[in-house]
C-alpha atoms as a PDB file:
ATOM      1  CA  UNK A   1       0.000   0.000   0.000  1.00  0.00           C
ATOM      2  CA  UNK A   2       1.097   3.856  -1.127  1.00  0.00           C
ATOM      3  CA  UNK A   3       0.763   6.167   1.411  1.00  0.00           C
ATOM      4  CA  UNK A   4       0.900   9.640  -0.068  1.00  0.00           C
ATOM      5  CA  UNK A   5       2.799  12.104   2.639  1.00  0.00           C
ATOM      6  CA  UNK A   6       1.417  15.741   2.518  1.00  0.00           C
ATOM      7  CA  UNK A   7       3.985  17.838   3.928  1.00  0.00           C
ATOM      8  CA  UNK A   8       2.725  22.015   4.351  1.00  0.00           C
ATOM      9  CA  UNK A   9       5.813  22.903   1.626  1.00  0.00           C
ATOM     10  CA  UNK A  10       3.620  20.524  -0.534  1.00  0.00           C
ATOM     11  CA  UNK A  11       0.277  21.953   0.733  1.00  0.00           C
ATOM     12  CA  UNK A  12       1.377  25.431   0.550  1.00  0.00           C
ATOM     13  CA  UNK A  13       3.399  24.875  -3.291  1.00  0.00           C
ATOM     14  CA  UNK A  14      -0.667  23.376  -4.591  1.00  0.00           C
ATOM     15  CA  UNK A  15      -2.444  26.105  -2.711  1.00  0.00           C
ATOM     16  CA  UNK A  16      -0.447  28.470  -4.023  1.00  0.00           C
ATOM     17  CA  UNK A  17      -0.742  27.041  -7.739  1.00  0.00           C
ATOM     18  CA  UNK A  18      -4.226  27.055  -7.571  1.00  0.00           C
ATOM     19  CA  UNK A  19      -4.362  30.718  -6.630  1.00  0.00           C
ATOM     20  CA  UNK A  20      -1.913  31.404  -9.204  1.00  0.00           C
ATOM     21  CA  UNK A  21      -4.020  29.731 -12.074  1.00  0.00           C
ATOM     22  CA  UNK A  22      -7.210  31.332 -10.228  1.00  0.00           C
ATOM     23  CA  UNK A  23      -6.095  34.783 -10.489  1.00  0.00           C
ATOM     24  CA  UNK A  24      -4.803  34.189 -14.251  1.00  0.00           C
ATOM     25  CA  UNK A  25      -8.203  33.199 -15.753  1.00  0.00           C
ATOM     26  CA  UNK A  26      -9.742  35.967 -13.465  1.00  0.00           C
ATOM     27  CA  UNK A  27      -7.495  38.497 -15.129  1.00  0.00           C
ATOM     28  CA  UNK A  28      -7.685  36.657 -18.976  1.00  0.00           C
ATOM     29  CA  UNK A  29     -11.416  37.092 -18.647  1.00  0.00           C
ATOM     30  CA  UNK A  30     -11.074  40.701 -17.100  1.00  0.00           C
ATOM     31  CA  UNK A  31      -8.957  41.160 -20.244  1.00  0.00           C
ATOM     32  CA  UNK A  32     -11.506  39.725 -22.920  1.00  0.00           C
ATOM     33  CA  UNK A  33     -14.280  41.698 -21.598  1.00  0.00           C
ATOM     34  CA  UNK A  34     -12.561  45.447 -21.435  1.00  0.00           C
ATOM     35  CA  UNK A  35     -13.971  47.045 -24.614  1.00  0.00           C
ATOM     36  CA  UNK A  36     -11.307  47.643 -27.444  1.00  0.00           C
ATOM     37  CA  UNK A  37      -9.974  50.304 -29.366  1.00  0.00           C
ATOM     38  CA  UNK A  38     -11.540  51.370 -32.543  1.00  0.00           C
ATOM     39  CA  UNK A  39      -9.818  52.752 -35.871  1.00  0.00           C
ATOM     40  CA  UNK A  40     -10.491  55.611 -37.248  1.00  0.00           C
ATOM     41  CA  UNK A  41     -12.502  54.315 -40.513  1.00  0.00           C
ATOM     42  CA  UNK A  42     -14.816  52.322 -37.537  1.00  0.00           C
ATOM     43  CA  UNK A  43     -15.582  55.922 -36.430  1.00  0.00           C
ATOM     44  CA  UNK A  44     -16.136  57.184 -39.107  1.00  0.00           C
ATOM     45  CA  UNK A  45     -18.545  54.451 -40.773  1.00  0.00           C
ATOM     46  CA  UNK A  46     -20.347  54.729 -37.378  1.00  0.00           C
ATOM     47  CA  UNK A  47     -21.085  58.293 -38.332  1.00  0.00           C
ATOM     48  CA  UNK A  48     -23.543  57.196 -41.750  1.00  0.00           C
ATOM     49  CA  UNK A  49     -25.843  54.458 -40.071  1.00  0.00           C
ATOM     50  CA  UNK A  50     -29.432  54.606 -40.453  1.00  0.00           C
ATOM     51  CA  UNK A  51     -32.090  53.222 -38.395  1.00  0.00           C
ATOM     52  CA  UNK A  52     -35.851  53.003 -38.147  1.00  0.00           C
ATOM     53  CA  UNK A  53     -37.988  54.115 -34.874  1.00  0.00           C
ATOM     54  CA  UNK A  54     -40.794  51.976 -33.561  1.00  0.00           C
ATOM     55  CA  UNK A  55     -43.153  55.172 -35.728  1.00  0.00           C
ATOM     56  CA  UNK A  56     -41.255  54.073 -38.751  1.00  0.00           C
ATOM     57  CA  UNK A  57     -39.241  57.205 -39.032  1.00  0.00           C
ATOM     58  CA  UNK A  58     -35.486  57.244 -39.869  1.00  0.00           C
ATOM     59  CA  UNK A  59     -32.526  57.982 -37.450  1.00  0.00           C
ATOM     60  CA  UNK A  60     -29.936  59.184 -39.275  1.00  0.00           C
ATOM     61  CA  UNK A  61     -26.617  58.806 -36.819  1.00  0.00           C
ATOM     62  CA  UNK A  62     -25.254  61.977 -39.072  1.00  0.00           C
ATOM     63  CA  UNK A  63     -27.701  63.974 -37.247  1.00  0.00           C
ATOM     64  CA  UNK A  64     -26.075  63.705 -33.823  1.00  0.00           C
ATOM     65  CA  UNK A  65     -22.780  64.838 -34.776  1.00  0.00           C
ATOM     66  CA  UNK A  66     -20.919  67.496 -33.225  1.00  0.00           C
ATOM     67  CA  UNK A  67     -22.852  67.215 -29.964  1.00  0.00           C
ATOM     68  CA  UNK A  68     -22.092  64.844 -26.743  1.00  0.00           C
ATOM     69  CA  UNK A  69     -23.826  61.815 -27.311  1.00  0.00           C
ATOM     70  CA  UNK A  70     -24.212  58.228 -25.342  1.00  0.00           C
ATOM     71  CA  UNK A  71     -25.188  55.496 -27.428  1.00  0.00           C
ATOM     72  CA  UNK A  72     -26.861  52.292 -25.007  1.00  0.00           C
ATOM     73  CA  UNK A  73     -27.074  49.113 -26.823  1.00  0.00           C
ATOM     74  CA  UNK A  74     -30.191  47.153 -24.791  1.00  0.00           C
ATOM     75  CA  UNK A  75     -32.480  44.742 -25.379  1.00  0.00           C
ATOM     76  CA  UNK A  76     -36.043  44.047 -23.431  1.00  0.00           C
ATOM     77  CA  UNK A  77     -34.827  40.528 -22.180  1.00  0.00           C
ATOM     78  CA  UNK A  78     -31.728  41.958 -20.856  1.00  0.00           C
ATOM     79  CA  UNK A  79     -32.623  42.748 -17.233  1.00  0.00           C
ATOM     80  CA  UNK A  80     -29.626  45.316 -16.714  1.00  0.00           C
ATOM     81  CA  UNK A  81     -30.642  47.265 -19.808  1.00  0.00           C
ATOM     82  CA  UNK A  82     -34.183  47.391 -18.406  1.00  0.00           C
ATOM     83  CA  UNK A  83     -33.017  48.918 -15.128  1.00  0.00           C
ATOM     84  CA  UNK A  84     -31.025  51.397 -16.521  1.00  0.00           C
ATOM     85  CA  UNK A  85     -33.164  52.735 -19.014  1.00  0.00           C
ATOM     86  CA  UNK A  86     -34.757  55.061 -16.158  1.00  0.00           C
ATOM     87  CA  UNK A  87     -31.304  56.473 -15.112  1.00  0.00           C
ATOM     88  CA  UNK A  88     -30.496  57.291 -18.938  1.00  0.00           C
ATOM     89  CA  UNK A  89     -33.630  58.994 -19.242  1.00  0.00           C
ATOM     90  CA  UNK A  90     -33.786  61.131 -16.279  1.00  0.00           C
ATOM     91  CA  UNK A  91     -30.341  62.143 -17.286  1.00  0.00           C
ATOM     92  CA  UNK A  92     -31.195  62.860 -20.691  1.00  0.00           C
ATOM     93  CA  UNK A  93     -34.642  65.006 -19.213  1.00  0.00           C
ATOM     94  CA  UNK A  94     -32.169  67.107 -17.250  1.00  0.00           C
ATOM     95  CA  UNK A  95     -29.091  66.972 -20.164  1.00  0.00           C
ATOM     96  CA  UNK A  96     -30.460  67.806 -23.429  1.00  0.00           C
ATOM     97  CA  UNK A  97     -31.255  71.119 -22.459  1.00  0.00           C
ATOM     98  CA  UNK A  98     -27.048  71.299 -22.382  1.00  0.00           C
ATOM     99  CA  UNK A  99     -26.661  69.367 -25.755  1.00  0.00           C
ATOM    100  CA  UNK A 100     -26.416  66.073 -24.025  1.00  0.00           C
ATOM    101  CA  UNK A 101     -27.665  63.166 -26.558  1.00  0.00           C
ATOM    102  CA  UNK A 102     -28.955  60.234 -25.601  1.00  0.00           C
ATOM    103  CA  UNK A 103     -30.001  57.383 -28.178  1.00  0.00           C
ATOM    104  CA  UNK A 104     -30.678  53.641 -27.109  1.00  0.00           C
ATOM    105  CA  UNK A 105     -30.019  50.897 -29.945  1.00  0.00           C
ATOM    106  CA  UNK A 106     -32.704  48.133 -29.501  1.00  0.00           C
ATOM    107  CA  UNK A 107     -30.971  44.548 -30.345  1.00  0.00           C
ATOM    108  CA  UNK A 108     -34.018  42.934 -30.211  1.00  0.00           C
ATOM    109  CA  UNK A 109     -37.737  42.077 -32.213  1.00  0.00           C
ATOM    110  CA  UNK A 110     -39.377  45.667 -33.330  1.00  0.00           C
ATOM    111  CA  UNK A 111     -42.774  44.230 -31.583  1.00  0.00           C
ATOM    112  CA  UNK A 112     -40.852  43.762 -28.272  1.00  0.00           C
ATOM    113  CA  UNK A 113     -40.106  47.277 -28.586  1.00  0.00           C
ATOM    114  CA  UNK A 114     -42.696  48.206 -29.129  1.00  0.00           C
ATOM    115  CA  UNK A 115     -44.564  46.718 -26.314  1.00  0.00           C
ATOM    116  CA  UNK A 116     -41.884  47.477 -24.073  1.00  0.00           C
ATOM    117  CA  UNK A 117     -41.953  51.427 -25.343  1.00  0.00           C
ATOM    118  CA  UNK A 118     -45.757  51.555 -24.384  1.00  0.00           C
ATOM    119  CA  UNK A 119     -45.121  50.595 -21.071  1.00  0.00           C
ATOM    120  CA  UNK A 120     -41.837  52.381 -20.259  1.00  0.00           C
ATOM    121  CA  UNK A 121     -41.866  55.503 -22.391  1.00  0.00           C
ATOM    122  CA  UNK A 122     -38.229  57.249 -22.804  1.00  0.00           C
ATOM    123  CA  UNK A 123     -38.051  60.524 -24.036  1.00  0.00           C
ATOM    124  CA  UNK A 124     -34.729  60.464 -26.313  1.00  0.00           C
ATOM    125  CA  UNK A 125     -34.817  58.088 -29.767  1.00  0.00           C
ATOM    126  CA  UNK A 126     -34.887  54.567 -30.011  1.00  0.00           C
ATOM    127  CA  UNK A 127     -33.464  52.861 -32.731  1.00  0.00           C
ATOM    128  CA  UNK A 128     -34.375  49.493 -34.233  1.00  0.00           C
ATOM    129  CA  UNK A 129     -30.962  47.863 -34.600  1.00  0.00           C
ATOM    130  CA  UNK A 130     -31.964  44.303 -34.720  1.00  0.00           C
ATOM    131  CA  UNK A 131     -29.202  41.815 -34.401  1.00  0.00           C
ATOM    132  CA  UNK A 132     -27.371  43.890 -36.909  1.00  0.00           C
ATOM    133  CA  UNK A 133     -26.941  45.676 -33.822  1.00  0.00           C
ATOM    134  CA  UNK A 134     -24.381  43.148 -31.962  1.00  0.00           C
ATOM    135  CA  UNK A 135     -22.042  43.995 -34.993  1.00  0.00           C
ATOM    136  CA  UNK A 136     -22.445  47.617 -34.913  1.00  0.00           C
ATOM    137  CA  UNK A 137     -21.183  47.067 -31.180  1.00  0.00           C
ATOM    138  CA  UNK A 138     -18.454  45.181 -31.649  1.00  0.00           C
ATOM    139  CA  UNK A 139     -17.247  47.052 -34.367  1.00  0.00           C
ATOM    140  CA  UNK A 140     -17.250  49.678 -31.237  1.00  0.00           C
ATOM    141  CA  UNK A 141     -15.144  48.108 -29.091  1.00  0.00           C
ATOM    142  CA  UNK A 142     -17.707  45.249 -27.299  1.00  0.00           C
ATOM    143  CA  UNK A 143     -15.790  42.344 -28.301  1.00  0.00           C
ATOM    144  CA  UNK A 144     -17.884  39.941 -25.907  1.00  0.00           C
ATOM    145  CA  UNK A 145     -20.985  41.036 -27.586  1.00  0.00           C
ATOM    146  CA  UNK A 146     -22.445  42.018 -24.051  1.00  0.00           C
ATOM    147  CA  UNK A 147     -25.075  43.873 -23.054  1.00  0.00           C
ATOM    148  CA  UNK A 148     -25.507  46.837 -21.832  1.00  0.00           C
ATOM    149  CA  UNK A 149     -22.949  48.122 -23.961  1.00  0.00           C
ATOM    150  CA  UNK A 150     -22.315  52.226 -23.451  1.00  0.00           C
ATOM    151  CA  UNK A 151     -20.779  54.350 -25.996  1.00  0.00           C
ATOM    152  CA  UNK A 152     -20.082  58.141 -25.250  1.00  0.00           C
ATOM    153  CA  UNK A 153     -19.017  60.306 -27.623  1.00  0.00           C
ATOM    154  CA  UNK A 154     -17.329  63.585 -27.363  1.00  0.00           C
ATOM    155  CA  UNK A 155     -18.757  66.655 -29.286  1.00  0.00           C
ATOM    156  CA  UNK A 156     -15.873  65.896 -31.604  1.00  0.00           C
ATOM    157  CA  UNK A 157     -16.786  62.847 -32.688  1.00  0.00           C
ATOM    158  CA  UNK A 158     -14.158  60.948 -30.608  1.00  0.00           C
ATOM    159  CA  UNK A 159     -15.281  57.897 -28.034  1.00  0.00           C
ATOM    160  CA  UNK A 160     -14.517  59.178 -25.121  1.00  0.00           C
ATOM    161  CA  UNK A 161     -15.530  56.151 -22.898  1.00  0.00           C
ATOM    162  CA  UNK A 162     -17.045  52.655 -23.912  1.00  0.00           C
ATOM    163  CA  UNK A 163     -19.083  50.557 -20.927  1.00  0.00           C
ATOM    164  CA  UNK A 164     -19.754  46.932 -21.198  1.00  0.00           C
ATOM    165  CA  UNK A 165     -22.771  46.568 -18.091  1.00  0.00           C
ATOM    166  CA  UNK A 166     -24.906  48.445 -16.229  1.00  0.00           C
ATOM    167  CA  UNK A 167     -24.624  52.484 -16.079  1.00  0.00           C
ATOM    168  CA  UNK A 168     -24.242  54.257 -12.758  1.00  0.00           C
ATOM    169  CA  UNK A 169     -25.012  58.051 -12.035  1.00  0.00           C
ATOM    170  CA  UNK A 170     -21.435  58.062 -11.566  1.00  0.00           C
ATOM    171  CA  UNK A 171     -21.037  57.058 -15.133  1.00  0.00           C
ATOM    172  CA  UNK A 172     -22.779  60.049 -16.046  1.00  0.00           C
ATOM    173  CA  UNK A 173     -21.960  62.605 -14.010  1.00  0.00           C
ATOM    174  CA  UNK A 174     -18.139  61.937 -15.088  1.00  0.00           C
ATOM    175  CA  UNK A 175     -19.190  62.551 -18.687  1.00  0.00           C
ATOM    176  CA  UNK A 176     -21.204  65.621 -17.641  1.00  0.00           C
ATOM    177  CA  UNK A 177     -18.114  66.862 -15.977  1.00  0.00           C
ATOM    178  CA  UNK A 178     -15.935  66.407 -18.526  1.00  0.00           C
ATOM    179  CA  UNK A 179     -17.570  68.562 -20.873  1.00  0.00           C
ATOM    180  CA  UNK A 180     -18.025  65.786 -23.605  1.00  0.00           C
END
């Protein structure tokens, strides 16, 4: 018979493995999740999308240029985009009046939307995005395809912050301080 001998050198070496490999996957997925940097011509093709309202009218993205603007990519089966669709609005109610933009990107079923829009009315656009949507984020930076996904933009155009989860108010009262 094998008797295995476990000294506390041994116990201690594993243990301290096991953290090592623990904190390495913690910090690989960290990693994976952080949204990405975005080229130029990304920007810019961002800039000439088009997209239809639950009325049927179109959303040209042109329009919002050369103002702040935070663009929330949400869905109504995504319970942290439904929470912080209240937050975004109320800050957009006391914002626009300063040029703040808001607009929400729906990656979900126009009827949802719809639905969900008679319920929960917001006062700043919604856009029908579809699942096109999830490529239109990752092309901004959400490589994990997550959602919420956050874009604000500077009046110049520029990303100034990307956000994969949840908004806080601190979220937006950094933007709102930094003079987007």
């Amino acid at each position: 018979m094998t008797q295995t001998i476990h000294t506390p050198s041994r116990r201690r070496w594993l243990l301290g493995a096991g953290a090592l490999a623990a904190v390495g996957g913690a910090a690989l997925s960290w990693w994976r999740l952080q949204p990405r940097a975005l080229t130029s011509d990304v920007g810019q093709t961002f800039w000439t999308q088009k997209f239809e309202t639950v009325t049927g009218e179109v959303l040209d993205l042109a329009t919002f240029r050369g103002k702040p603007l935070l663009v929330n990519f949400w869905a109504t089966w995504c319970p942290p985009c439904v929470e912080e669709l209240p937050l975004i609005d109320a800050f957009w109610r006391e914002q626009h009046v300063n040029g703040f933009q808001v607009l929400a990107l729906a990656i979900d079923q126009p009827s949802a939307v719809k639905r969900f829009l008679a319920r929960q009315p917001l006062g700043f656009p919604i856009g029908l995005a579809g699942l096109g949507g999830t490529e239109l984020a990752k092309s901004l930076g959400n490589s994990a395809g997550g959602l919420p996904f956050s874009v604000f933009f500077k009046s110049d155009g520029a990303i100034w912050l990307q956000k994969l989860g949840q908004l806080s108010p601190d979220d937006l009262s950094r933007w709102r301080s930094q003079g987007a």
